[in-house]
N, C-alpha and C. Protein backbone atom coordinates (compact mmCIF):
# COMPACT_ATOMS: atom_id res chain seq x y z
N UNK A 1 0.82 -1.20 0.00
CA UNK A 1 0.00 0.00 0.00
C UNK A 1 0.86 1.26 0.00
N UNK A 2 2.26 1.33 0.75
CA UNK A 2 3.09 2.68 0.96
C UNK A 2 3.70 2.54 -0.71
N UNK A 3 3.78 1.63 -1.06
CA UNK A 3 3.92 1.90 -2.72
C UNK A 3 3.24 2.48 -3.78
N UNK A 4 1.87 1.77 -3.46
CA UNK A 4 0.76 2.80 -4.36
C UNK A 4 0.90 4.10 -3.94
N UNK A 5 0.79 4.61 -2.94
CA UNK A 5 0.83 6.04 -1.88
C UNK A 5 2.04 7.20 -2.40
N UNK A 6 2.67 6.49 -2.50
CA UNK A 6 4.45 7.23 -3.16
C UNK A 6 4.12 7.36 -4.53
N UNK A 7 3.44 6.59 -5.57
CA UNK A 7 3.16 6.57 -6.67
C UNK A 7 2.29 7.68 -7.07
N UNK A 8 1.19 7.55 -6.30
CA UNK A 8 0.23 8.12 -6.28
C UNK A 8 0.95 9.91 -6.11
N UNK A 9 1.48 10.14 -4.94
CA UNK A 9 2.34 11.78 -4.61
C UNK A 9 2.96 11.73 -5.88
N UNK A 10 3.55 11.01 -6.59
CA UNK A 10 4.43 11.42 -7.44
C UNK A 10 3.79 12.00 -8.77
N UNK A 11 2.79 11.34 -8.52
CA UNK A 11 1.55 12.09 -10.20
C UNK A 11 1.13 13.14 -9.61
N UNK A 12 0.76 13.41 -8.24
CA UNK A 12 0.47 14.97 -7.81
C UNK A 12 1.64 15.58 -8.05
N UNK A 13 2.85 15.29 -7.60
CA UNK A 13 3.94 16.61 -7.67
C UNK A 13 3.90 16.82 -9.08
N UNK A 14 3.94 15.91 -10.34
CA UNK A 14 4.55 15.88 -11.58
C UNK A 14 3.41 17.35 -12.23
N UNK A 15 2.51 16.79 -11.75
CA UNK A 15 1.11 17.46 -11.94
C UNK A 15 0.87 19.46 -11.42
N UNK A 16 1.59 19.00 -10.22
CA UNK A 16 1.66 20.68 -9.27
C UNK A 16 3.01 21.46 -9.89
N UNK A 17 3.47 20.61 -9.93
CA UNK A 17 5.14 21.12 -10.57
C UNK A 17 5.21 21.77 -12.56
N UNK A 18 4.36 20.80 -12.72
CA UNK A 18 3.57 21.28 -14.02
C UNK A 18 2.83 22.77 -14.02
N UNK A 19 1.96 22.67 -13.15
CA UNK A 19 1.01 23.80 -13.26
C UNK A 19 2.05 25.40 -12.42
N UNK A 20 2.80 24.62 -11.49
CA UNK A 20 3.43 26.24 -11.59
C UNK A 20 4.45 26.80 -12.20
N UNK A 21 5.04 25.97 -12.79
CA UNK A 21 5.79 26.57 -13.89
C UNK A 21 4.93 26.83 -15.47
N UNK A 22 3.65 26.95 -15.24
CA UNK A 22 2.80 27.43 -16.37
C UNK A 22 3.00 26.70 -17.44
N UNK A 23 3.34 24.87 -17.37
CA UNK A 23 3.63 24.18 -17.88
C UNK A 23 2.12 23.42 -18.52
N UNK A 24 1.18 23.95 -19.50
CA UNK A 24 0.27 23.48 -20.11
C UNK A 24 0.15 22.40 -20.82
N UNK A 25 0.98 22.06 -21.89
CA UNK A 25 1.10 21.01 -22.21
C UNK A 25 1.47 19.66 -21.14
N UNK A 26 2.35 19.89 -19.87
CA UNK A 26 2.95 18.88 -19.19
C UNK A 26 1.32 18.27 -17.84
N UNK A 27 0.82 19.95 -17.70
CA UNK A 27 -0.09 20.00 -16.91
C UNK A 27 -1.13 18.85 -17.25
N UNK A 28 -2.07 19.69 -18.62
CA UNK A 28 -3.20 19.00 -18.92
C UNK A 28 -2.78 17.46 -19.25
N UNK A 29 -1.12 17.09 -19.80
CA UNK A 29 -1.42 15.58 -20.01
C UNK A 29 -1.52 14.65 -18.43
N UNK A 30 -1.43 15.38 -17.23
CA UNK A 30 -1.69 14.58 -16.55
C UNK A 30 -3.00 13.89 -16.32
N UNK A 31 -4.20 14.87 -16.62
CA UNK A 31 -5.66 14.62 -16.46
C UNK A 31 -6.20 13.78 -17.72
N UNK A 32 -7.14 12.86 -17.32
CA UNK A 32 -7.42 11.74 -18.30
C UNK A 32 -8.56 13.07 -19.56
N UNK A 33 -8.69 12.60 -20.62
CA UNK A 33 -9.92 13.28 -21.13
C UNK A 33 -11.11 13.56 -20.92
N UNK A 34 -11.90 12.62 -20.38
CA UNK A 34 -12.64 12.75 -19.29
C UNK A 34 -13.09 13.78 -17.85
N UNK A 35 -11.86 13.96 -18.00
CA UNK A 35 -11.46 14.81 -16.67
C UNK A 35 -12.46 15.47 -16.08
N UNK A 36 -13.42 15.93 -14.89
CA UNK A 36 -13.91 16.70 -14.85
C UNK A 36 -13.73 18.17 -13.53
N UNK A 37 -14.16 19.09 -13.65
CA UNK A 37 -13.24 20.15 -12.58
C UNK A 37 -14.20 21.00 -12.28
N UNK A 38 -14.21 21.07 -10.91
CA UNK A 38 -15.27 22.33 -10.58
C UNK A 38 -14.37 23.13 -9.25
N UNK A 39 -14.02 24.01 -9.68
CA UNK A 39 -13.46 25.70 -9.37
C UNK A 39 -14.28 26.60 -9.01
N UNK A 40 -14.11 26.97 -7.53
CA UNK A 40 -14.61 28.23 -6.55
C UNK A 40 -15.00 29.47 -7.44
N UNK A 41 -14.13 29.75 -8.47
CA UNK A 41 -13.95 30.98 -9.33
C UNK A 41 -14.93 30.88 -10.57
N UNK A 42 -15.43 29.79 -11.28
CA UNK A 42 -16.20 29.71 -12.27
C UNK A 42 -17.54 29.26 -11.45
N UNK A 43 -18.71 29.49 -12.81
CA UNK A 43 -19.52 29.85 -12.67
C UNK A 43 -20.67 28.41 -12.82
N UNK A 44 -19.77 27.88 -13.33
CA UNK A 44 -20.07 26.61 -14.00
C UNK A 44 -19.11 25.23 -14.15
N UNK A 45 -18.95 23.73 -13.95
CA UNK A 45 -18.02 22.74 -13.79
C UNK A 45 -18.28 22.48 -15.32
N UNK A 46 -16.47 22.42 -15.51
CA UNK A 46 -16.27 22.34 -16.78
C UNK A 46 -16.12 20.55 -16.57
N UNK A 47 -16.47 19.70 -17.70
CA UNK A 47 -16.74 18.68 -18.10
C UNK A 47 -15.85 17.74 -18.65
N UNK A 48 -14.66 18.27 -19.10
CA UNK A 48 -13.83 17.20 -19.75
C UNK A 48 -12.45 18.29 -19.89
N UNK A 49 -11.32 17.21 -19.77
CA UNK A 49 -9.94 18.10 -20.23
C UNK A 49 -10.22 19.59 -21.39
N UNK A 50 -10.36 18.95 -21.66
CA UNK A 50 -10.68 19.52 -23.32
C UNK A 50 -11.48 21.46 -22.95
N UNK A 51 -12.45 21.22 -22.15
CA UNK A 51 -13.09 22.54 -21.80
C UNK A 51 -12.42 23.16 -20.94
N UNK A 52 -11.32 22.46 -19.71
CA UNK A 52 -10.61 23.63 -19.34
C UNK A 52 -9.11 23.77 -20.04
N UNK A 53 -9.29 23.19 -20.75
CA UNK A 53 -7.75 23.89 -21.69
C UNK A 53 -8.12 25.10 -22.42
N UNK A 54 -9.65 24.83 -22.91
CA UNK A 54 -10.23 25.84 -23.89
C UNK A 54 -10.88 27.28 -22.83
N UNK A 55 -10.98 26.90 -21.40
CA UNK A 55 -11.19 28.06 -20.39
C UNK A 55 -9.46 28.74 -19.99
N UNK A 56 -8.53 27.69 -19.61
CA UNK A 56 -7.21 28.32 -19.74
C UNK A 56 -6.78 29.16 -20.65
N UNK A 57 -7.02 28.71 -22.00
CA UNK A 57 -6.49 29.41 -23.28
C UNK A 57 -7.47 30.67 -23.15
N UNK A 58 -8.34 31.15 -22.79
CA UNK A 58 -9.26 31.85 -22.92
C UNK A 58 -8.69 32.77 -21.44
N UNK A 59 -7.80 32.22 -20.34
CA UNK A 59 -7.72 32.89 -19.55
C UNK A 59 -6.16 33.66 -19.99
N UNK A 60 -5.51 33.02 -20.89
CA UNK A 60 -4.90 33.69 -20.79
C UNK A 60 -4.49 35.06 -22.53
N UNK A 61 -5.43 34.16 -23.25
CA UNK A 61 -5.58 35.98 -23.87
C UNK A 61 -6.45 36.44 -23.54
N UNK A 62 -7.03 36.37 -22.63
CA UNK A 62 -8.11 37.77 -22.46
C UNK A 62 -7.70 38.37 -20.91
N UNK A 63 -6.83 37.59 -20.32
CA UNK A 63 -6.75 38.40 -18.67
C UNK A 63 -5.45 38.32 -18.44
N UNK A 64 -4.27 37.62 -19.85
CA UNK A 64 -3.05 37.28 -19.25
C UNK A 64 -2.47 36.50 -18.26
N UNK A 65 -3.07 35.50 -18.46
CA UNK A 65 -3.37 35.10 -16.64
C UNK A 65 -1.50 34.29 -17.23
N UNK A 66 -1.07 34.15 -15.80
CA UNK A 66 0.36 33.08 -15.98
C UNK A 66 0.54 32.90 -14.91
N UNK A 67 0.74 31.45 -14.29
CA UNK A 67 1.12 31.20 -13.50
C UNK A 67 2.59 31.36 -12.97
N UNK A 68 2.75 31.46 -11.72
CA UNK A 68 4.08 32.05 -11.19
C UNK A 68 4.69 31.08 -10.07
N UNK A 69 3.74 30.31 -9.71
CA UNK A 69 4.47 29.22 -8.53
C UNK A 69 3.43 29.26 -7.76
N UNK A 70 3.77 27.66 -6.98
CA UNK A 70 2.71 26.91 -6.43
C UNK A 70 3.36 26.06 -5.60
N UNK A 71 2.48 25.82 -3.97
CA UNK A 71 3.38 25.16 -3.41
C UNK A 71 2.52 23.87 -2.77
N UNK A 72 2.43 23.04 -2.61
CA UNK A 72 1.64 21.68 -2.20
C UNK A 72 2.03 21.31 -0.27
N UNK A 73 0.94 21.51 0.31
CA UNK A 73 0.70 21.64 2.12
C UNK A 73 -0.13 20.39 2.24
N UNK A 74 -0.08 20.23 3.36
CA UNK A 74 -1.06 19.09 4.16
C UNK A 74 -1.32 17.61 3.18
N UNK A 75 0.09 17.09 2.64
CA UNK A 75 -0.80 16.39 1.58
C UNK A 75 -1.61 14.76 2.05
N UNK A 76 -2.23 14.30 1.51
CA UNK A 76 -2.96 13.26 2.31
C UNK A 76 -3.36 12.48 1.13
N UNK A 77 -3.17 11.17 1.19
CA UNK A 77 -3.69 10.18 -0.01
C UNK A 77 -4.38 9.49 0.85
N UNK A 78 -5.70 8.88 0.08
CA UNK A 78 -6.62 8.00 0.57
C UNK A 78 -6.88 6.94 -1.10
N UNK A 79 -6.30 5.53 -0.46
CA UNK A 79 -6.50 5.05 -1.42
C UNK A 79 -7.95 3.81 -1.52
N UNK A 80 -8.48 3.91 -2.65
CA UNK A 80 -9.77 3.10 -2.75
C UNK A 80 -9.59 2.01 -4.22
N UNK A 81 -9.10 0.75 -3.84
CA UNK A 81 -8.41 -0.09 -5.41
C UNK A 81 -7.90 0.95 -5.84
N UNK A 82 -8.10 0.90 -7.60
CA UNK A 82 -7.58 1.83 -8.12
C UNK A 82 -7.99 3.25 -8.47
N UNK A 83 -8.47 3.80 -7.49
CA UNK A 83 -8.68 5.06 -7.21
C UNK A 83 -8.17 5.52 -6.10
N UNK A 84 -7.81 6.96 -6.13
CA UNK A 84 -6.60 7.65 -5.05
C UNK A 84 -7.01 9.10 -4.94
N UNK A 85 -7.80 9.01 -3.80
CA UNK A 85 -8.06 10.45 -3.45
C UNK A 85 -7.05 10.94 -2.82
N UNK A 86 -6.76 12.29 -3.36
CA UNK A 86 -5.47 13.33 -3.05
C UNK A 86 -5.78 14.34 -2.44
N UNK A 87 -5.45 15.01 -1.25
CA UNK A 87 -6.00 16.35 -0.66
C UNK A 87 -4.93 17.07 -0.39
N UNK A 88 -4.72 18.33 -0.34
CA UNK A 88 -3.78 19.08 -0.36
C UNK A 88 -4.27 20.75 0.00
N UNK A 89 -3.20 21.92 0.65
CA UNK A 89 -3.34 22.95 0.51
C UNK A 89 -2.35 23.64 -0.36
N UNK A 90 -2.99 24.47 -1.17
CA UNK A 90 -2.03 24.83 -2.25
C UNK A 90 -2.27 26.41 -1.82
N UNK A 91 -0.68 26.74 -2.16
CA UNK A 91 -0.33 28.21 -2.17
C UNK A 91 -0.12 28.59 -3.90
N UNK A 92 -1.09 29.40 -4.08
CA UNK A 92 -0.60 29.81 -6.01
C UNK A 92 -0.08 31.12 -6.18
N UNK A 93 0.67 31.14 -6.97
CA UNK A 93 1.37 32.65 -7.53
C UNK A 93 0.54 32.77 -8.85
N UNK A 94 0.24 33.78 -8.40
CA UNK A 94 -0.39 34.34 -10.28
C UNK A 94 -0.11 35.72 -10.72
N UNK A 95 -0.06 36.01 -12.11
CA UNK A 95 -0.35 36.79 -12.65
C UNK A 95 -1.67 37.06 -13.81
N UNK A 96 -2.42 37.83 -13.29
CA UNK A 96 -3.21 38.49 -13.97
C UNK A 96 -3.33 39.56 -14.52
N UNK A 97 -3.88 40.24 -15.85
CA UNK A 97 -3.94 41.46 -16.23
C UNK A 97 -2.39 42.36 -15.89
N UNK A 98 -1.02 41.53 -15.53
CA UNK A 98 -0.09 42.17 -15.09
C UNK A 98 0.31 42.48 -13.47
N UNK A 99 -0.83 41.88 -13.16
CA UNK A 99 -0.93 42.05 -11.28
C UNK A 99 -0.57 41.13 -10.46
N UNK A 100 0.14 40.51 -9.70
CA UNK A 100 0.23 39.46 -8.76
C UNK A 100 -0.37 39.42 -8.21
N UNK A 101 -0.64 37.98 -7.71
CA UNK A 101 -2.03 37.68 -7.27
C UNK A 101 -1.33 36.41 -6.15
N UNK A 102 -1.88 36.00 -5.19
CA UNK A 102 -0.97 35.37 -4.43
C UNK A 102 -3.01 34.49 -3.38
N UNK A 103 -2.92 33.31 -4.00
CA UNK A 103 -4.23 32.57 -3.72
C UNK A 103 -4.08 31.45 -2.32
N UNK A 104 -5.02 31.28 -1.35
CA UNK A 104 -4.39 29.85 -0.48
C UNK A 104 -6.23 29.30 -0.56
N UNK A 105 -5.50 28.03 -1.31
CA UNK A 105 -6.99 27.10 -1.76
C UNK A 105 -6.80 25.33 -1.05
N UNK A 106 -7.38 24.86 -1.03
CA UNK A 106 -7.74 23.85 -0.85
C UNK A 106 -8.33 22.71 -1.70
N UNK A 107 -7.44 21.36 -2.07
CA UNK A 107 -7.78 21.09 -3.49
C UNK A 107 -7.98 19.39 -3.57
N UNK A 108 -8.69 19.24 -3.96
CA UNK A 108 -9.18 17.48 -3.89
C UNK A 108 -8.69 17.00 -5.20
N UNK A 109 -7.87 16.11 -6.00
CA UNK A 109 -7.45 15.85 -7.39
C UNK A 109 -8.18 14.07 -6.65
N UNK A 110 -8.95 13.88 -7.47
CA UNK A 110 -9.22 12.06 -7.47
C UNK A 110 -8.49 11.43 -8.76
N UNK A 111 -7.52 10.50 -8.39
CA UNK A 111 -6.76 9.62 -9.65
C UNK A 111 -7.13 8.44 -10.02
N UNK A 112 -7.00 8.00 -11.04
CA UNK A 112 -7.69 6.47 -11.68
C UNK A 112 -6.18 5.54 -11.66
N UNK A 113 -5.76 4.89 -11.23
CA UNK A 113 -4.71 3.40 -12.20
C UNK A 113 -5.52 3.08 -13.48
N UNK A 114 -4.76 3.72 -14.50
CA UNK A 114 -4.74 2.24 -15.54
C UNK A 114 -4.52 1.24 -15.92
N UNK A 115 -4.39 0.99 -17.37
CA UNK A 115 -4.27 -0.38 -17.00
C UNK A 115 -2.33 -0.94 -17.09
N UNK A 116 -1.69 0.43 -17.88
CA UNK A 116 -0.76 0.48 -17.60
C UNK A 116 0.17 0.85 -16.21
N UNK A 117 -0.59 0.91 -14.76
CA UNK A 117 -0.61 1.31 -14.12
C UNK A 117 0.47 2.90 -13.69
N UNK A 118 -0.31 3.81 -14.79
CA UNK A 118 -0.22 5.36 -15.09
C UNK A 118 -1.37 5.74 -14.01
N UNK A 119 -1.24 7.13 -12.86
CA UNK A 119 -2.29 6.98 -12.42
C UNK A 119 -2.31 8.72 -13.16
N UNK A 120 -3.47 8.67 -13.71
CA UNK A 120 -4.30 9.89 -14.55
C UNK A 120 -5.10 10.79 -13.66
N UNK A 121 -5.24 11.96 -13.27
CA UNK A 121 -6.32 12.69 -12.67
C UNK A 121 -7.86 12.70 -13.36
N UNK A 122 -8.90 12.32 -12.79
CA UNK A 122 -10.14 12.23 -13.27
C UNK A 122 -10.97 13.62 -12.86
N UNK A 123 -10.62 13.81 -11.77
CA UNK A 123 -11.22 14.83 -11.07
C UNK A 123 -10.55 15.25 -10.27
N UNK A 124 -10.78 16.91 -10.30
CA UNK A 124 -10.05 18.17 -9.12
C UNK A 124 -11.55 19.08 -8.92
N UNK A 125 -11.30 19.73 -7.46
CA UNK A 125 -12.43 20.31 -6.76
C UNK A 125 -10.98 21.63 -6.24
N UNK A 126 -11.59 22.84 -6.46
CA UNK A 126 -10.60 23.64 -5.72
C UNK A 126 -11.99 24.56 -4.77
N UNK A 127 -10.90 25.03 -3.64
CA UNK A 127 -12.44 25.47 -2.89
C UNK A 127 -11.59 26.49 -2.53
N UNK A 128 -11.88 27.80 -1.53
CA UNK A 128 -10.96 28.55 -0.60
C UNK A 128 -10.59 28.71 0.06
N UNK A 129 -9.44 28.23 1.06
CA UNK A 129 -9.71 28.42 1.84
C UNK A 129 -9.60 29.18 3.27
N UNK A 130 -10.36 28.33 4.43
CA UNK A 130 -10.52 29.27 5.24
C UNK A 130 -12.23 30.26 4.88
């Protein structure tokens, strides 16, 4: 089980380490296609990889958005077969519209094993917190 567990952190870091170096391509291939994501900040849960690449791309010509660094707190795996709930507090650096922006959220990523035993993100929940 401390094997799956280590496996499991290691697709979150690859994944967090991705997203703060504004690493899009490295980011989104962690999440299966499927993927689905519901964010404190939108208005609406986007449905599949595919719609938040197309809300990213959209965030960043129209608000500039770029990520600046991100740091991974409290982390906690709960594993269920091959599913691996991940909990974490994340510190984000951003830039928006040219402004730094400095976020502390709270973030649920649920992972699948395949059958290559790759574990893929299916689902992330970001909330605020506090």
């Amino acid at each position: 089980m401390q094997d799956l567990e280590q496996s499991v952190l290691a697709a979150a870091d690859r994944l967090v380490a991705a997203f703060a170096r504004h690493d899009a391509a490295a980011y989104f291939s962690a999440f299966a296609p499927n993927a689905t994501f519901i964010f404190h900040n939108l208005d609406r849960p986007l449905r599949s990889r595919a719609e938040y690449e197309a809300e990213w791309a959209l965030w960043e010509t129209r608000d500039s958005f770029r990520v600046r660094g991100c740091q991974s707190s409290d982390r906690h795996v709960q594993m269920i077969g091959n599913v691996a709930v991940f909990t974490h507090g994340v510190r984000t650096e951003l830039e928006i519209g040219g402004e730094a922006l400095t976020s502390q959220e709270r973030e649920t990523i649920v992972f699948e094993r395949d059958g290559a035993g790759t574990w893929l993100a299916v689902h992330e929940h970001l909330s605020r917190a506090g």
